[in-house]
PDB file of N, CA and C in Angstrom:
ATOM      1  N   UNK A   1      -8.056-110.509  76.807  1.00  0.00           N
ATOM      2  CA  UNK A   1      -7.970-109.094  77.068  1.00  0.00           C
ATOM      3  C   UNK A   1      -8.342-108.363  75.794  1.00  0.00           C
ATOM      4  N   UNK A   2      -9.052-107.271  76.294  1.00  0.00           N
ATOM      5  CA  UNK A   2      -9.277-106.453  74.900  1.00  0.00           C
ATOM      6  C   UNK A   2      -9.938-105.187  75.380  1.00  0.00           C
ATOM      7  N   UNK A   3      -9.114-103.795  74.222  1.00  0.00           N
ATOM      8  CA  UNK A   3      -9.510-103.049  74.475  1.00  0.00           C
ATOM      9  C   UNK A   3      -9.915-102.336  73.628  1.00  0.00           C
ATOM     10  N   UNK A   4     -10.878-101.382  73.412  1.00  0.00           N
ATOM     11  CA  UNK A   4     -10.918-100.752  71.986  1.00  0.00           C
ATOM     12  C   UNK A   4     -10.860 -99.043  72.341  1.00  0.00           C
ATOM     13  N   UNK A   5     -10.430 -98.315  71.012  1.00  0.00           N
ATOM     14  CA  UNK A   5     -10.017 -96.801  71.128  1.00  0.00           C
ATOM     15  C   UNK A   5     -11.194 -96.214  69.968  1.00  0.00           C
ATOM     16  N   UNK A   6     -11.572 -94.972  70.421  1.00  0.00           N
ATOM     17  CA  UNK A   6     -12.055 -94.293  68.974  1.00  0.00           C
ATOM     18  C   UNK A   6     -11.298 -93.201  68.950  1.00  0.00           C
ATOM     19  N   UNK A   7     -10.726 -92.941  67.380  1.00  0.00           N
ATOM     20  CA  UNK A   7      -9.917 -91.837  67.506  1.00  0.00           C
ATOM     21  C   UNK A   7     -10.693 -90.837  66.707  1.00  0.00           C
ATOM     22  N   UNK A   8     -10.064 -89.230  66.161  1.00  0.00           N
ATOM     23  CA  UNK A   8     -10.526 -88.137  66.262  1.00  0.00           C
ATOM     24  C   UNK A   8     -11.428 -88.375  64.975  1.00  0.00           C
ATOM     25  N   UNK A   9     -11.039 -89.319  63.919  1.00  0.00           N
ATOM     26  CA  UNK A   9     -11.586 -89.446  62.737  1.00  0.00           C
ATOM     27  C   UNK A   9     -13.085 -90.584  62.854  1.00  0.00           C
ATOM     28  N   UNK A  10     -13.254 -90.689  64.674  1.00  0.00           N
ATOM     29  CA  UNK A  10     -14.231 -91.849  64.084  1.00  0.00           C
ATOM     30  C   UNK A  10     -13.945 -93.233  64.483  1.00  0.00           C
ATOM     31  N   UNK A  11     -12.524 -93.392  63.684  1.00  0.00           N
ATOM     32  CA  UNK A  11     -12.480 -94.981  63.724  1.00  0.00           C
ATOM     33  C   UNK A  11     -12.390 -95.324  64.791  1.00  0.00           C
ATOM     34  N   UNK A  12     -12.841 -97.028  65.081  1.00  0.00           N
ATOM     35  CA  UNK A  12     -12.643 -97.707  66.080  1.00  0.00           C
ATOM     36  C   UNK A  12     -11.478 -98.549  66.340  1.00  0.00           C
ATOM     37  N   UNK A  13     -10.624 -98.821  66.874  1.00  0.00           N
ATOM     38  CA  UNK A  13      -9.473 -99.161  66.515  1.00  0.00           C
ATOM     39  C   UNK A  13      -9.320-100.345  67.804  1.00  0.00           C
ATOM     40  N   UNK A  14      -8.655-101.656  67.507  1.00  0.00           N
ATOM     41  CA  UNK A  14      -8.628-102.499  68.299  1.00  0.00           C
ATOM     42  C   UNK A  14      -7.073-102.159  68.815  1.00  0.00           C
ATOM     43  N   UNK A  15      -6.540-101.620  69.749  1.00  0.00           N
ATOM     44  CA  UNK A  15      -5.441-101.688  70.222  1.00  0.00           C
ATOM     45  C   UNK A  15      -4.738-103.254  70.344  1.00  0.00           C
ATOM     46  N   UNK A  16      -5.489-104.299  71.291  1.00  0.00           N
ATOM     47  CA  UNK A  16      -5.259-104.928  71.622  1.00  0.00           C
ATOM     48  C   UNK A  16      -6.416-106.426  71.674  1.00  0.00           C
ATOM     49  N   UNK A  17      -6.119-107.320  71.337  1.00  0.00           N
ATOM     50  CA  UNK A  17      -7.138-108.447  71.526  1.00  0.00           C
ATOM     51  C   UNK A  17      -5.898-109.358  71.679  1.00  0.00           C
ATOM     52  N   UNK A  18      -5.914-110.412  73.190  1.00  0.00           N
ATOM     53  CA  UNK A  18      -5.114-111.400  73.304  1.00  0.00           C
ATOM     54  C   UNK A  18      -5.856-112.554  73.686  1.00  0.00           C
ATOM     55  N   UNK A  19      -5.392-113.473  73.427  1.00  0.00           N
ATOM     56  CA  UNK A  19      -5.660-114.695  73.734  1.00  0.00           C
ATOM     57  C   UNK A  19      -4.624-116.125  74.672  1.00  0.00           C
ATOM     58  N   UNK A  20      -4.441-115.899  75.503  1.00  0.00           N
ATOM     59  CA  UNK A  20      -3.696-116.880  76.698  1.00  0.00           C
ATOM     60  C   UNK A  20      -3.246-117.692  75.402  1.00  0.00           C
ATOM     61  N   UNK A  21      -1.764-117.405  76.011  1.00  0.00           N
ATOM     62  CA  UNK A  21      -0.980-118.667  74.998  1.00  0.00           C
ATOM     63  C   UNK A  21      -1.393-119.704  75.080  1.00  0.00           C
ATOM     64  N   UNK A  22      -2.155-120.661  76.064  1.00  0.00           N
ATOM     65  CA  UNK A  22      -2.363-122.068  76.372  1.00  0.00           C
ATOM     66  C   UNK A  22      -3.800-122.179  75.444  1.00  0.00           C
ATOM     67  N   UNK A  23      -4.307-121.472  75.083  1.00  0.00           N
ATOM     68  CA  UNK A  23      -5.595-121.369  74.251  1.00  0.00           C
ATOM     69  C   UNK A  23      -5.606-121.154  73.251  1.00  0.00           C
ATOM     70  N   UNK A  24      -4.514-120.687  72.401  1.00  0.00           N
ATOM     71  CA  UNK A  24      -4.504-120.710  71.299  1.00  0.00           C
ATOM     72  C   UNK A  24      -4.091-121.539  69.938  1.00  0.00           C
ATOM     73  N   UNK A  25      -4.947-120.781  68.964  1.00  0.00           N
ATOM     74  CA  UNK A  25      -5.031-122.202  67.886  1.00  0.00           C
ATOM     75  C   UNK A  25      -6.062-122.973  67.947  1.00  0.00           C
ATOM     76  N   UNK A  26      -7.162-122.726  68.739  1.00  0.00           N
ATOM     77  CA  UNK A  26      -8.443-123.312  68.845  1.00  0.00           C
ATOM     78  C   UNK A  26      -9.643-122.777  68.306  1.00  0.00           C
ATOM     79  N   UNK A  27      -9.514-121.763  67.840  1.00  0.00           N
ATOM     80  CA  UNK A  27     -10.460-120.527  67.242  1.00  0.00           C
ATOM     81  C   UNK A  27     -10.894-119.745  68.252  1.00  0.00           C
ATOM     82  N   UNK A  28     -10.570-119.693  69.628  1.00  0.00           N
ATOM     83  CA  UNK A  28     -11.265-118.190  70.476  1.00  0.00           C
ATOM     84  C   UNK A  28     -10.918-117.212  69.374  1.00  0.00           C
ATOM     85  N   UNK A  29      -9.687-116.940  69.170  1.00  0.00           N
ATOM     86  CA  UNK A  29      -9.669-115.423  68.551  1.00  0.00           C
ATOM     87  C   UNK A  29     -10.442-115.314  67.333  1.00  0.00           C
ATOM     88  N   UNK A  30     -10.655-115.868  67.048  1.00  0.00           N
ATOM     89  CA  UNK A  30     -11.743-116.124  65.380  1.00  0.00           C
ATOM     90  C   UNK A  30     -13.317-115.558  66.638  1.00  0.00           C
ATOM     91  N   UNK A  31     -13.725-116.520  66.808  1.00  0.00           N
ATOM     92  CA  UNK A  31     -14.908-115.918  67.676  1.00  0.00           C
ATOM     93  C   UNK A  31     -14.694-115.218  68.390  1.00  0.00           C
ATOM     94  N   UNK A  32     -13.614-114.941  69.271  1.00  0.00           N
ATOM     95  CA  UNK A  32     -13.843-113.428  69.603  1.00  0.00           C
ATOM     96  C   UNK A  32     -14.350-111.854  68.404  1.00  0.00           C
ATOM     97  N   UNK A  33     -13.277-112.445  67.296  1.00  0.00           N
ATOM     98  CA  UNK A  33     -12.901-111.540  66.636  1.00  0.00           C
ATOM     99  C   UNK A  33     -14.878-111.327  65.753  1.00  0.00           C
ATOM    100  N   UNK A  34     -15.673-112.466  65.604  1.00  0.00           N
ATOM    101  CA  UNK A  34     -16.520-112.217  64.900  1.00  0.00           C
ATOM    102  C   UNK A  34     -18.185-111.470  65.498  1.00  0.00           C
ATOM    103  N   UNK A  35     -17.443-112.235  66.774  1.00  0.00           N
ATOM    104  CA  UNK A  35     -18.458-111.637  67.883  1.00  0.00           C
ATOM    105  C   UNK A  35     -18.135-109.607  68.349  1.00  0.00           C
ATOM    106  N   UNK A  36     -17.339-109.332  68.152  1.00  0.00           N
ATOM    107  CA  UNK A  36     -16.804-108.068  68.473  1.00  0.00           C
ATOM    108  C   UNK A  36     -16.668-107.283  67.463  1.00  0.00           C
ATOM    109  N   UNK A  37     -16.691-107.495  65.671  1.00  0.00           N
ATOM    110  CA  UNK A  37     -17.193-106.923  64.879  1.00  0.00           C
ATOM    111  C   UNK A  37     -18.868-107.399  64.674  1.00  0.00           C
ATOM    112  N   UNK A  38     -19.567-107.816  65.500  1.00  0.00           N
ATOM    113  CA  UNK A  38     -21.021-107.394  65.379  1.00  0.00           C
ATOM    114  C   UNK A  38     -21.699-106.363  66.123  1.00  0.00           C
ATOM    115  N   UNK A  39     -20.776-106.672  67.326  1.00  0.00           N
ATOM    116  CA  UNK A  39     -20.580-105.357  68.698  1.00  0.00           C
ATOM    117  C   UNK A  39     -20.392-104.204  68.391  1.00  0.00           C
ATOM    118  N   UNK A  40     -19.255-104.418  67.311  1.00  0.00           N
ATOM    119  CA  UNK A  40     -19.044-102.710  67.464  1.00  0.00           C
ATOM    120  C   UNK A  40     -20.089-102.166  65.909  1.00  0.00           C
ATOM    121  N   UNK A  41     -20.428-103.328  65.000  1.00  0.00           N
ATOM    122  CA  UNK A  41     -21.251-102.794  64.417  1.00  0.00           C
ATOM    123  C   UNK A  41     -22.630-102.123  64.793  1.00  0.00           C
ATOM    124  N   UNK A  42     -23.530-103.144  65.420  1.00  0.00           N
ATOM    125  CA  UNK A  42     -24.558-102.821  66.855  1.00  0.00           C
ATOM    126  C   UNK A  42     -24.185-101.457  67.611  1.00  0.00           C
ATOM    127  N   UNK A  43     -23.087-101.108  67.721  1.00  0.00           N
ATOM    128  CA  UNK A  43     -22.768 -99.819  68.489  1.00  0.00           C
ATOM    129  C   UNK A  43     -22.646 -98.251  67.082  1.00  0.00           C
ATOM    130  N   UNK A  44     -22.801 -98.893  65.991  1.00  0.00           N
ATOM    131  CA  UNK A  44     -22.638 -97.838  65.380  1.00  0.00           C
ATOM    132  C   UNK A  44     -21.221 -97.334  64.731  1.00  0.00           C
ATOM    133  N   UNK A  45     -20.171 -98.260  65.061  1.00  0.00           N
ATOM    134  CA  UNK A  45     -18.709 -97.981  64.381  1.00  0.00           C
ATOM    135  C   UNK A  45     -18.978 -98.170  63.152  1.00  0.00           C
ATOM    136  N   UNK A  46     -18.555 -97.946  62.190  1.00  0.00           N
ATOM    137  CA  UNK A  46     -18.689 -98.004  60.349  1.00  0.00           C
ATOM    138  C   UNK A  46     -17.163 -98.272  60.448  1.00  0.00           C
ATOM    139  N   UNK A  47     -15.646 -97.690  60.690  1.00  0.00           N
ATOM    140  CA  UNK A  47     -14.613 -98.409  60.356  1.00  0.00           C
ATOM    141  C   UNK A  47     -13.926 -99.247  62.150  1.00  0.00           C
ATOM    142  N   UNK A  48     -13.358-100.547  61.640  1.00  0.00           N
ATOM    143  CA  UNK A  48     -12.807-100.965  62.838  1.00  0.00           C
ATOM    144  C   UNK A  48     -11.172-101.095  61.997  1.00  0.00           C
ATOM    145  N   UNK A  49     -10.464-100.572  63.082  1.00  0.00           N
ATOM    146  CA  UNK A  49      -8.785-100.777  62.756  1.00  0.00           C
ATOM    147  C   UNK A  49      -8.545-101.712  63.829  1.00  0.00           C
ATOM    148  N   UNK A  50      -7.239-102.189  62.742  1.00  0.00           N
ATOM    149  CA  UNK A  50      -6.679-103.420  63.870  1.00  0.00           C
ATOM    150  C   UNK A  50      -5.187-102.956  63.244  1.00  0.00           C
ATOM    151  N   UNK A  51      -4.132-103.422  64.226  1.00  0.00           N
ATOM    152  CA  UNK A  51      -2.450-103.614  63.506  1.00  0.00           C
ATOM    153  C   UNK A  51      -2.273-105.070  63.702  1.00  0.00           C
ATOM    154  N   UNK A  52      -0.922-106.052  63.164  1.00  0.00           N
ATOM    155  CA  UNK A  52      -0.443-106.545  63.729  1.00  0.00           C
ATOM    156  C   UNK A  52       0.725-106.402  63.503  1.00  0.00           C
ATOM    157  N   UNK A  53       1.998-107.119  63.855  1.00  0.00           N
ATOM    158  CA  UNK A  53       3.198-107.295  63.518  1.00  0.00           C
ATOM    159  C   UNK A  53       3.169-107.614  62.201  1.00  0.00           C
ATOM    160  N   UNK A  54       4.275-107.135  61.405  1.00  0.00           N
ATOM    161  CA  UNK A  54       4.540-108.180  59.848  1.00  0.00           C
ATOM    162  C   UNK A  54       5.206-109.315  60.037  1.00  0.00           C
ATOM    163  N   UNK A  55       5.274-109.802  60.624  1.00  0.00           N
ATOM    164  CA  UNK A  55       5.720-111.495  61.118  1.00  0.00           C
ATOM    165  C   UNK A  55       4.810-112.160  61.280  1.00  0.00           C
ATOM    166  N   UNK A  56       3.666-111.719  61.790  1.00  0.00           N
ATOM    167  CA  UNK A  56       2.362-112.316  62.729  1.00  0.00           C
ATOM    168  C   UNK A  56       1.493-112.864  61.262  1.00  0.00           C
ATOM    169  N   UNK A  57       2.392-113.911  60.586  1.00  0.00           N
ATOM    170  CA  UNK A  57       1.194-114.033  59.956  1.00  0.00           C
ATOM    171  C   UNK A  57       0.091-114.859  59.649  1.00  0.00           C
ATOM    172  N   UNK A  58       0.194-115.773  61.232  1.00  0.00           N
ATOM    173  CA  UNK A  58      -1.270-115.981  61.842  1.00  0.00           C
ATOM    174  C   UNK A  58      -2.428-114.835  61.814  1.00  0.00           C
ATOM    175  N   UNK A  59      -1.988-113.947  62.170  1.00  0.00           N
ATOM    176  CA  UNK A  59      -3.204-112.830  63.001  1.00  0.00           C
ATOM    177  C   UNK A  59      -3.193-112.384  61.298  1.00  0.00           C
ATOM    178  N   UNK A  60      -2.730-112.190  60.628  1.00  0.00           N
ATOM    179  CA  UNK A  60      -2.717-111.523  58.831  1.00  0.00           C
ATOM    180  C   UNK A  60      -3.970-112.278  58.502  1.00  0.00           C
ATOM    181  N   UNK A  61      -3.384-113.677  58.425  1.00  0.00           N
ATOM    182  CA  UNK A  61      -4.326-114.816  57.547  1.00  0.00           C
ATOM    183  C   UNK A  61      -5.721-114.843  58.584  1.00  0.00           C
ATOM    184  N   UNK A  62      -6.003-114.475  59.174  1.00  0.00           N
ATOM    185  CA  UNK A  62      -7.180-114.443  60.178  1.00  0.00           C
ATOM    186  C   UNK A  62      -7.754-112.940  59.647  1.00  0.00           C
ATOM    187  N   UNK A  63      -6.728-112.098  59.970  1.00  0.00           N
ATOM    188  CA  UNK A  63      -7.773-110.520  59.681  1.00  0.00           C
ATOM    189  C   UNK A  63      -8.127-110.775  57.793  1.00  0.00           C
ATOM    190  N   UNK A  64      -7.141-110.843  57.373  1.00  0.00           N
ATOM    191  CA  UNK A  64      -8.276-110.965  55.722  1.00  0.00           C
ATOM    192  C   UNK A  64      -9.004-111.917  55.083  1.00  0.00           C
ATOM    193  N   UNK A  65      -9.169-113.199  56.360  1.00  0.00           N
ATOM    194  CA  UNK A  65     -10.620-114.221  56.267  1.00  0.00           C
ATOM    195  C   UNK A  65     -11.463-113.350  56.742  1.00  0.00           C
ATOM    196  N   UNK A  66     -11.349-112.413  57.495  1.00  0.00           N
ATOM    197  CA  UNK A  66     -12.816-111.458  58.522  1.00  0.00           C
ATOM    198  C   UNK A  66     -13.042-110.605  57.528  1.00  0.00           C
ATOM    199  N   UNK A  67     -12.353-110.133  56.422  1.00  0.00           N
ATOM    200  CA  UNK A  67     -12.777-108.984  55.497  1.00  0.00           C
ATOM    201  C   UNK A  67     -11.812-108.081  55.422  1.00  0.00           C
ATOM    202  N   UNK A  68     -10.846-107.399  56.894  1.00  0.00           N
ATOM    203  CA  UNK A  68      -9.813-106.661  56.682  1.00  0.00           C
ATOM    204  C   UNK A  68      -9.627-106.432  55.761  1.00  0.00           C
ATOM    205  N   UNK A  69      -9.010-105.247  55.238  1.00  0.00           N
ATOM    206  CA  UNK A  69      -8.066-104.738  54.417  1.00  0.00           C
ATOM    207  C   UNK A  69      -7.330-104.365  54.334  1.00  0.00           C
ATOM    208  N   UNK A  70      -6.049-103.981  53.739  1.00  0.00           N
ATOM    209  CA  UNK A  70      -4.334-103.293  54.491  1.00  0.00           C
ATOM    210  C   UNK A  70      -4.859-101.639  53.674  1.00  0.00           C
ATOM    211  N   UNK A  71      -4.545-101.088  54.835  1.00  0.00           N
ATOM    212  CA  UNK A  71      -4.537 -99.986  54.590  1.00  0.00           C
ATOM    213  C   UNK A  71      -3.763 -98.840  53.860  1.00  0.00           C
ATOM    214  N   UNK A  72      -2.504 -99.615  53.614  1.00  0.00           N
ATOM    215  CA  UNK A  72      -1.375 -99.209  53.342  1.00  0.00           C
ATOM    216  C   UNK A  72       0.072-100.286  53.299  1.00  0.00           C
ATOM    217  N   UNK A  73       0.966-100.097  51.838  1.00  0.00           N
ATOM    218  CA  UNK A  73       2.092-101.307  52.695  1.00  0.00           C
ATOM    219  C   UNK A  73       2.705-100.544  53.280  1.00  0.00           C
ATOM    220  N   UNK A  74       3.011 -99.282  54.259  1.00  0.00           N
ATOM    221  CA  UNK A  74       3.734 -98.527  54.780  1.00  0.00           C
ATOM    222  C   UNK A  74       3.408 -99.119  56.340  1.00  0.00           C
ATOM    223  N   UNK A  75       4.553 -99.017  57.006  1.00  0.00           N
ATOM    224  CA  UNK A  75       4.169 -99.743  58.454  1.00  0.00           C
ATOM    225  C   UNK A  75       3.831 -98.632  59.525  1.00  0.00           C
ATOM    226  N   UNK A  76       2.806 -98.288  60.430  1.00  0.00           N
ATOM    227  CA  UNK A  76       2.594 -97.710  61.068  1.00  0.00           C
ATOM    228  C   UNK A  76       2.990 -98.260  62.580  1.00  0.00           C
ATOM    229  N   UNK A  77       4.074 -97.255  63.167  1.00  0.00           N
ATOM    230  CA  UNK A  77       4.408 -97.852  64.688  1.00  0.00           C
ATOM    231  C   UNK A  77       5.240 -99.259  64.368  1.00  0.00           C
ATOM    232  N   UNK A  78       5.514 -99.800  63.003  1.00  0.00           N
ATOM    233  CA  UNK A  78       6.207-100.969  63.356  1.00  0.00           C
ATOM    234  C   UNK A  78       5.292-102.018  63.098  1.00  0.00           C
ATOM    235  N   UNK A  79       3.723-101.680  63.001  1.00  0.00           N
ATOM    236  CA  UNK A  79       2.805-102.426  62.427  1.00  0.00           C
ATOM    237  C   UNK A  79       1.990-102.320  60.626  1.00  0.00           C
ATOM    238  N   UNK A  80       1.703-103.395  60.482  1.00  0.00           N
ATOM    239  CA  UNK A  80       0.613-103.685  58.976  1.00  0.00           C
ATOM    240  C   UNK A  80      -0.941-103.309  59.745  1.00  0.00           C
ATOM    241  N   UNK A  81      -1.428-102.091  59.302  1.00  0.00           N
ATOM    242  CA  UNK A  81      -2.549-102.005  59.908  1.00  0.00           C
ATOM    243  C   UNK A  81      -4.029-101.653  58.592  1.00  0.00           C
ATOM    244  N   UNK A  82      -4.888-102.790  59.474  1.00  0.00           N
ATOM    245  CA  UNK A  82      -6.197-103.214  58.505  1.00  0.00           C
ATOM    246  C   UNK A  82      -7.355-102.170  58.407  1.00  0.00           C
ATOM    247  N   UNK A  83      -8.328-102.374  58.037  1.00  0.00           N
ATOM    248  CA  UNK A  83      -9.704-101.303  58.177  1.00  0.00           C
ATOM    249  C   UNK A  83     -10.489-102.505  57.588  1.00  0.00           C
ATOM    250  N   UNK A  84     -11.318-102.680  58.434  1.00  0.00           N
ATOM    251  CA  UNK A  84     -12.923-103.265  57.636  1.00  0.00           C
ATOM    252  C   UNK A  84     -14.185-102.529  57.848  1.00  0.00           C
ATOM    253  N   UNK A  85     -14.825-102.079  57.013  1.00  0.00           N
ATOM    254  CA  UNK A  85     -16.042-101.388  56.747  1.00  0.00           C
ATOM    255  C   UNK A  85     -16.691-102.205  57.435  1.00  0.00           C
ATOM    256  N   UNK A  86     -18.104-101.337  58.277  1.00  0.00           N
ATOM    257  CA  UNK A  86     -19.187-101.840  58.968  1.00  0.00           C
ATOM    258  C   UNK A  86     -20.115-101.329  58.466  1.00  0.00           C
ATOM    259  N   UNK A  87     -19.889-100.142  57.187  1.00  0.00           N
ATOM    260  CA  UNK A  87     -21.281 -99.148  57.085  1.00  0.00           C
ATOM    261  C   UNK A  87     -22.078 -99.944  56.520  1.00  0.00           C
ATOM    262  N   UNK A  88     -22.552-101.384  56.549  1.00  0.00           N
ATOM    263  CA  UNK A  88     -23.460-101.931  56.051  1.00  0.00           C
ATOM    264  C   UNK A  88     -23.801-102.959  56.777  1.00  0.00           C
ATOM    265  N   UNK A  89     -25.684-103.369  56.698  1.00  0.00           N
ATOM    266  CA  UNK A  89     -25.961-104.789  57.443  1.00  0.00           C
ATOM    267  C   UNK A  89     -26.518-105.213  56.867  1.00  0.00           C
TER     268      UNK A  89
END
């Protein structure tokens, strides 16, 4: 499942990307995740946001192998939320 938002500033923001518990740990979410920042680069997004939990730190160690960055240590909604630049190819 996956959905994406653009909010008033632009950014593209991944609300949500899941992966069926029985599938995970195999790398879908890695290829999802690399295939869908080329997508939204191809579409013209320059920032993509993602959150996760601060526990989650599977999905952590995955978003800052992709480039992520923390945006802040302040938690937004209860989440650690990333930004990776697209303005370049």
């Amino acid at each position: 499942m996956l959905a994406i938002v653009v909010d008033e500033e632009g950014n593209c923001w991944i609300p949500a990307l899941m992966i069926d518990e029985h599938h995970q740990g195999q790398g879908y979410g890695r290829q999802a995740m690399v295939k869908l920042i080329e997508h939204m680069r191809n579409e013209g997004c320059t920032r993509l946001m993602i959150g996760h939990r601060p526990g989650n730190r599977i999905a952590g160690l995955l978003y800052d192998s992709l480039g992520f960055q923390k945006v802040s240590e302040e938690l937004c909604d209860g989440e650690v939320v990333r930004c990776l630049e697209l303005n370049y190819k």
